[in-house]
Protein backbone atom coordinates (compact mmCIF):
# COMPACT_ATOMS: atom_id res chain seq x y z
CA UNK A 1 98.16 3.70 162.64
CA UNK A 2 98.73 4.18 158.89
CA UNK A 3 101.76 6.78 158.27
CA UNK A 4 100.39 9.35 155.29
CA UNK A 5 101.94 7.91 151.94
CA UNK A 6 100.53 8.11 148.40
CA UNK A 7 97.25 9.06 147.00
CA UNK A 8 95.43 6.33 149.10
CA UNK A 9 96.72 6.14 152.17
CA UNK A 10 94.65 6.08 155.42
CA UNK A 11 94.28 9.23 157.25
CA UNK A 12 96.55 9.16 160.84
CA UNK A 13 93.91 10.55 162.45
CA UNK A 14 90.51 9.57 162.98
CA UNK A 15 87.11 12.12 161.96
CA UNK A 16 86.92 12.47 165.70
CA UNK A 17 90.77 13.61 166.20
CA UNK A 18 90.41 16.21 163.43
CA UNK A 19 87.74 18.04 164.75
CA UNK A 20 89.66 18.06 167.97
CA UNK A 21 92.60 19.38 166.54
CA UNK A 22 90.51 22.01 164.44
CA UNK A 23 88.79 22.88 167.87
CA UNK A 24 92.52 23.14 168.85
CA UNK A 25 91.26 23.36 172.74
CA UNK A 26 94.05 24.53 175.15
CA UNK A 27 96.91 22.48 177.08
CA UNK A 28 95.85 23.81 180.54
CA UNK A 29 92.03 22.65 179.65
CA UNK A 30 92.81 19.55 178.33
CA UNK A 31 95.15 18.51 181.36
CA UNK A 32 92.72 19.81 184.20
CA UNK A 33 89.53 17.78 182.53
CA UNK A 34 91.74 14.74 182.04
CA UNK A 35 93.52 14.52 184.91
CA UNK A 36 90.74 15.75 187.24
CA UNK A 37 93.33 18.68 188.53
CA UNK A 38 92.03 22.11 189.89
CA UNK A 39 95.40 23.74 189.24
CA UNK A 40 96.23 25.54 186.10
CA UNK A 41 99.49 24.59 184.46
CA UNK A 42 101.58 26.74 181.70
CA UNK A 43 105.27 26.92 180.35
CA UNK A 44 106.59 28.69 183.02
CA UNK A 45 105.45 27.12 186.39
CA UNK A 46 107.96 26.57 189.39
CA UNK A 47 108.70 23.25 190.40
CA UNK A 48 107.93 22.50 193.50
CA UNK A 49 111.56 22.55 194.17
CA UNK A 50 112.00 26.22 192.26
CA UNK A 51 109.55 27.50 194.59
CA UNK A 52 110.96 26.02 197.54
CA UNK A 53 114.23 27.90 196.83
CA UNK A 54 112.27 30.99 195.45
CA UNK A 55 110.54 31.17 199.10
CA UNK A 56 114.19 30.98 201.07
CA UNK A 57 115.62 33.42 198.61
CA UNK A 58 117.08 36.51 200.59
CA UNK A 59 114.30 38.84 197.88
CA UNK A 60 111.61 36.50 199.35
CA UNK A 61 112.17 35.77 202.51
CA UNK A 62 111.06 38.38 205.72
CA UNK A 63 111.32 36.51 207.99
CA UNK A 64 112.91 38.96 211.01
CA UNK A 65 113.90 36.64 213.97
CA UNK A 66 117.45 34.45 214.80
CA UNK A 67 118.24 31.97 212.03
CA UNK A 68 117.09 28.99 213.99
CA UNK A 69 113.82 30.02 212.63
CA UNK A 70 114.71 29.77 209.45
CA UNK A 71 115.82 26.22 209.84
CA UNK A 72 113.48 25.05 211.69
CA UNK A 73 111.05 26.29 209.23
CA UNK A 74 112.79 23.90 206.76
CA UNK A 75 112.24 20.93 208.39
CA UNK A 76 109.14 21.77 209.07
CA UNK A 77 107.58 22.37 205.42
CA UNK A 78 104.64 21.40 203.15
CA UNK A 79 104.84 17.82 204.66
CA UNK A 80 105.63 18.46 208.10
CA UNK A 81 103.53 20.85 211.00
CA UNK A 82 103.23 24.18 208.82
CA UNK A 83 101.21 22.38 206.37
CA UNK A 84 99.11 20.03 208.34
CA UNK A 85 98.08 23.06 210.78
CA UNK A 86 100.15 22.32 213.62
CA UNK A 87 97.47 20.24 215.27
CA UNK A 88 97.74 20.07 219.10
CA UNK A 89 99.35 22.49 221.76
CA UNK A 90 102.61 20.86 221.42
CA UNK A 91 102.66 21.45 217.50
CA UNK A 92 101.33 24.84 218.22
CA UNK A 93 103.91 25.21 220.80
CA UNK A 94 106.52 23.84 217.91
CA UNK A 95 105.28 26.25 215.33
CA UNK A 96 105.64 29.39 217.38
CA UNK A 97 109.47 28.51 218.91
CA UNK A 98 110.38 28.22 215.05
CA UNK A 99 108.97 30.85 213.55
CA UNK A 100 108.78 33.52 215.64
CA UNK A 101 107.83 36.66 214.43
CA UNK A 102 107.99 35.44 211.04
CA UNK A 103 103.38 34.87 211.47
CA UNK A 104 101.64 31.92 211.07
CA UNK A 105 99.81 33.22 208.45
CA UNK A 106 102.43 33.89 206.31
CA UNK A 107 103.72 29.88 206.94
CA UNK A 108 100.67 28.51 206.12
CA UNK A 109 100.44 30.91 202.75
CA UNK A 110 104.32 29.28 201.80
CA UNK A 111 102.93 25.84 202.74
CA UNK A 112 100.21 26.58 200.38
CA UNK A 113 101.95 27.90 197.51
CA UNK A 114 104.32 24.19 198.13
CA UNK A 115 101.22 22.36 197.72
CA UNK A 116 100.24 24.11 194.65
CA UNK A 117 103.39 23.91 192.99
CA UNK A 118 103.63 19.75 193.69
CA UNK A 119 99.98 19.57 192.60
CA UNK A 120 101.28 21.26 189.39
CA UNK A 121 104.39 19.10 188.92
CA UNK A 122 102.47 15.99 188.95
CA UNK A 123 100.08 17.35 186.05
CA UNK A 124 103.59 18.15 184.38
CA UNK A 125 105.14 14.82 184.42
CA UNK A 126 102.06 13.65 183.31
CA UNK A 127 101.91 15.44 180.15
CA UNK A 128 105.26 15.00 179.72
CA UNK A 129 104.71 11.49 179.89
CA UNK A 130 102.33 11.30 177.41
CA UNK A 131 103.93 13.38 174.98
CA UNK A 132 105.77 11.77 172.14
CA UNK A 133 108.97 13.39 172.66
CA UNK A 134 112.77 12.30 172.88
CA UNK A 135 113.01 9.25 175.11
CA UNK A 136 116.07 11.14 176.60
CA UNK A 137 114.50 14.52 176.81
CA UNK A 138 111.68 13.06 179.17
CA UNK A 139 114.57 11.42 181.27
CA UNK A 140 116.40 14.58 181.54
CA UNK A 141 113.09 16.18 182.56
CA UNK A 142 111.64 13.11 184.91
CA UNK A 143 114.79 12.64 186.45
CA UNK A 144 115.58 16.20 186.56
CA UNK A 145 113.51 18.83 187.76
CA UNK A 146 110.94 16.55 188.46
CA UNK A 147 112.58 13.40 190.43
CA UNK A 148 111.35 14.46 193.54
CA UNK A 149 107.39 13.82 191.81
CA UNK A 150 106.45 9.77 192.49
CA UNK A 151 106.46 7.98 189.06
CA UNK A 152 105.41 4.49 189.91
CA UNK A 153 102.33 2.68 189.16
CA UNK A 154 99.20 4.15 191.17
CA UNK A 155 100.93 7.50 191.89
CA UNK A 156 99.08 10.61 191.31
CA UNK A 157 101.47 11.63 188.23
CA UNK A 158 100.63 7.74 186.76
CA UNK A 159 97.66 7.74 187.07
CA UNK A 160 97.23 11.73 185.43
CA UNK A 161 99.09 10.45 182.62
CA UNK A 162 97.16 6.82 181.90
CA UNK A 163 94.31 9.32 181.95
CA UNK A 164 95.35 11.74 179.43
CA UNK A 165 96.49 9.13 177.07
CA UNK A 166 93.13 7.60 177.52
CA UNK A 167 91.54 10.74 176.10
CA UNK A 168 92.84 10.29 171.65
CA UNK A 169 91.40 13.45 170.54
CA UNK A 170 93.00 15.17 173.81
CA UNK A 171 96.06 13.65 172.81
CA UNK A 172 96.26 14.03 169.82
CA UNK A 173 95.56 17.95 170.22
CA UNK A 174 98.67 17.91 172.99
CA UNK A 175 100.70 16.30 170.46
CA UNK A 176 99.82 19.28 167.76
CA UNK A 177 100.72 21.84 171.09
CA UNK A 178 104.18 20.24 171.46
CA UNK A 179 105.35 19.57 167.56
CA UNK A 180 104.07 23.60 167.46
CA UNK A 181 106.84 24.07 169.48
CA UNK A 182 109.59 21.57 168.05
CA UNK A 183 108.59 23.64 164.83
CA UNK A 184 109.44 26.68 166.20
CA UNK A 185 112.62 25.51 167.77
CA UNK A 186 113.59 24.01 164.14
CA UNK A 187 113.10 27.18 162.63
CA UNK A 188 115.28 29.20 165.59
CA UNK A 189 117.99 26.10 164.66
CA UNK A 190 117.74 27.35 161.11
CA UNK A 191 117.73 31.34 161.76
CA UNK A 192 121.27 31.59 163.17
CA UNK A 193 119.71 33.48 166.10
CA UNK A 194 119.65 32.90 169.86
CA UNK A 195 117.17 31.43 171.90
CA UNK A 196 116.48 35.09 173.50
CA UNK A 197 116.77 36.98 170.20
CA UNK A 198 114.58 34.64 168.48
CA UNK A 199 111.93 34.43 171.19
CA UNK A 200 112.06 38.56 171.03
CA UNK A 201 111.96 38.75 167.54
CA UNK A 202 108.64 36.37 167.21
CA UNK A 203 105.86 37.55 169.99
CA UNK A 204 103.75 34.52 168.95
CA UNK A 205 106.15 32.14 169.62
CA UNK A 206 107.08 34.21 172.82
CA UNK A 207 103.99 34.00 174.25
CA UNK A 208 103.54 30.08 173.37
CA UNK A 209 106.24 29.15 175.00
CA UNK A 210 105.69 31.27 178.26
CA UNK A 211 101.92 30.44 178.20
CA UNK A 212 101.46 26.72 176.65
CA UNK A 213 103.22 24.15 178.74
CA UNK A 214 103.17 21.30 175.84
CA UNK A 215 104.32 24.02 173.20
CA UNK A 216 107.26 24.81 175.79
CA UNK A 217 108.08 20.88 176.46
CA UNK A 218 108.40 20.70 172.41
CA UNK A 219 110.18 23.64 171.83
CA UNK A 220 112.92 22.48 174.85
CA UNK A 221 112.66 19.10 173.43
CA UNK A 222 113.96 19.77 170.08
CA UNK A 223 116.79 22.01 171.01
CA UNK A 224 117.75 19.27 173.45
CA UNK A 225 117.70 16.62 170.45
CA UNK A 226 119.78 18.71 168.35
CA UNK A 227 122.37 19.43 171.02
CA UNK A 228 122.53 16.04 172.09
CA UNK A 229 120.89 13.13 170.01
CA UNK A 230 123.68 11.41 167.54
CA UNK A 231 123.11 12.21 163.80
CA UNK A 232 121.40 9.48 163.04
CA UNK A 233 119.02 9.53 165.48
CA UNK A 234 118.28 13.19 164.63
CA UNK A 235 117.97 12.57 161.18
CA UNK A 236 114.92 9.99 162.81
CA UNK A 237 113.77 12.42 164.36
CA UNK A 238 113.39 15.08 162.14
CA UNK A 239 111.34 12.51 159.85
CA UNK A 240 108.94 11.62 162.06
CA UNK A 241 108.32 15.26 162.96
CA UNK A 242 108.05 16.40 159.19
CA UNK A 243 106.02 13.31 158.91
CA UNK A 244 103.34 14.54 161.63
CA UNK A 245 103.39 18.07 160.00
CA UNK A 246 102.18 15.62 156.54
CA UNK A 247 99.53 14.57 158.77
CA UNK A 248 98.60 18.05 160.06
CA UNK A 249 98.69 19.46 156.47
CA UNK A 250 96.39 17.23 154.79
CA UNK A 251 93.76 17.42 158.09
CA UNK A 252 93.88 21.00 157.27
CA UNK A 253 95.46 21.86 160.21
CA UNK A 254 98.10 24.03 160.74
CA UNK A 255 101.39 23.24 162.79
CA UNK A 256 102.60 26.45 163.31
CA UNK A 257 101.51 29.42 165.91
């Protein structure tokens, strides 16, 4: 790929990839046809480890009988009986002794909402695999939040990701979601303001970030670059940013919300 230079320099993006980014199609749509996913993903999912918590929470959790219950329950989980129905009368048997009055129903709705949020966490470590962010951003993500989600080769998350970097004018419209965001965090680096303030003060960007899960990775992304890449390496960084917002510029394109 040609980097945009002087009068004659190649386009970075092919006729194809700038009617996609014109057509600027969401992040949720362009994960779920890519990585063949039913579940809808935006900037503010749980990980499946968020809403594990979130269900045990003392706000979120009714369940009414002795606190054996409640442990058993955890061992039990999305990958245990709960989820896989309890199948047989000693499961059955299993299920009730644990939960007591707590209702199957409402297990099996938990289980459900753990299922969900994994399903979701794979799409999210494959878009932030694809992504061109900050090699240690993605580790601090991938290793973070999201090192309980399989990485390897022929996982689902692999696989998700292989398939969305498959897909150049998807891409390529991702990449405009995400340096949308790293914009927007450059400018709340420049404004003095904090992340709350700033967020408050610009409803566009607000609702980006809270709604656009590549927007949010970028926005995150930057902010973690500036608080912990080395000068140099910043100084890289911004370039190759203000060099894609070149690229945006003279496709017509714009890189802000």
């Amino acid at each position: 790929m040609s980097e945009v230079g002087g009068v004659g320099a190649r386009r970075h993006f092919s006729t194809d990839e700038e009617e996609a980014l014109r057509r600027d199609e969401s992040t949720n749509s362009i994960v779920k046809r890519d990585a063949k996913t039913n579940v809808n993903i935006s900037g503010t999912d749980l990980s499946w480890v968020a809403t594990k918590h979130h269900q045990q929470s003392p706000m979120d959790n009714k369940m009414t009988v002795l606190d054996v219950g409640h442990v058993a329950f955890e061992g039990l989980e999305i990958a245990g009986v709960i989820h896989l129905g309890a199948a047989g009368p000693i499961g059955g048997m299993l299920v009730g002794i644990a939960l007591g009055s707590y209702g199957l129903v409402e297990a099996h709705a938990k289980g459900d909402e753990q299922a969900q949020a994994l399903a979701k966490d794979n799409a999210h470590v494959a878009l932030i695999g694809a992504l061109d962010l900050p090699e240690s951003y993605k580790a601090a993500r991938l290793d973070g939040e999201y090192k309980h989600v399989a990485k390897g080769n022929g996982s689902p998350a692999f696989k998700m990701a292989e398939a969305i970097c498959q897909d150049k004018k998807g891409l390529a419209t991702l990449q405009l979601h995400a340096d949308r965001g790293m914009n927007a965090a450059r400018d709340l680096s420049y404004s003095g303001m904090t992340k709350d303030a700033f967020l408050k003060a610009n409803p566009k960007i607000a609702e980006s970030y809270k709604n656009d899960a590549a927007f949010h990775e970028g926005f995150d992304a930057y902010l973690h670059a500036k608080a912990h890449l080395p000068p140099a390496e910043m100084k890289d960084f911004e370039k190759k940013l203000s060099e894609r917002d070149g690229w945006y510029t003279q496709s017509q394109v714009s890189f802000r919300v």
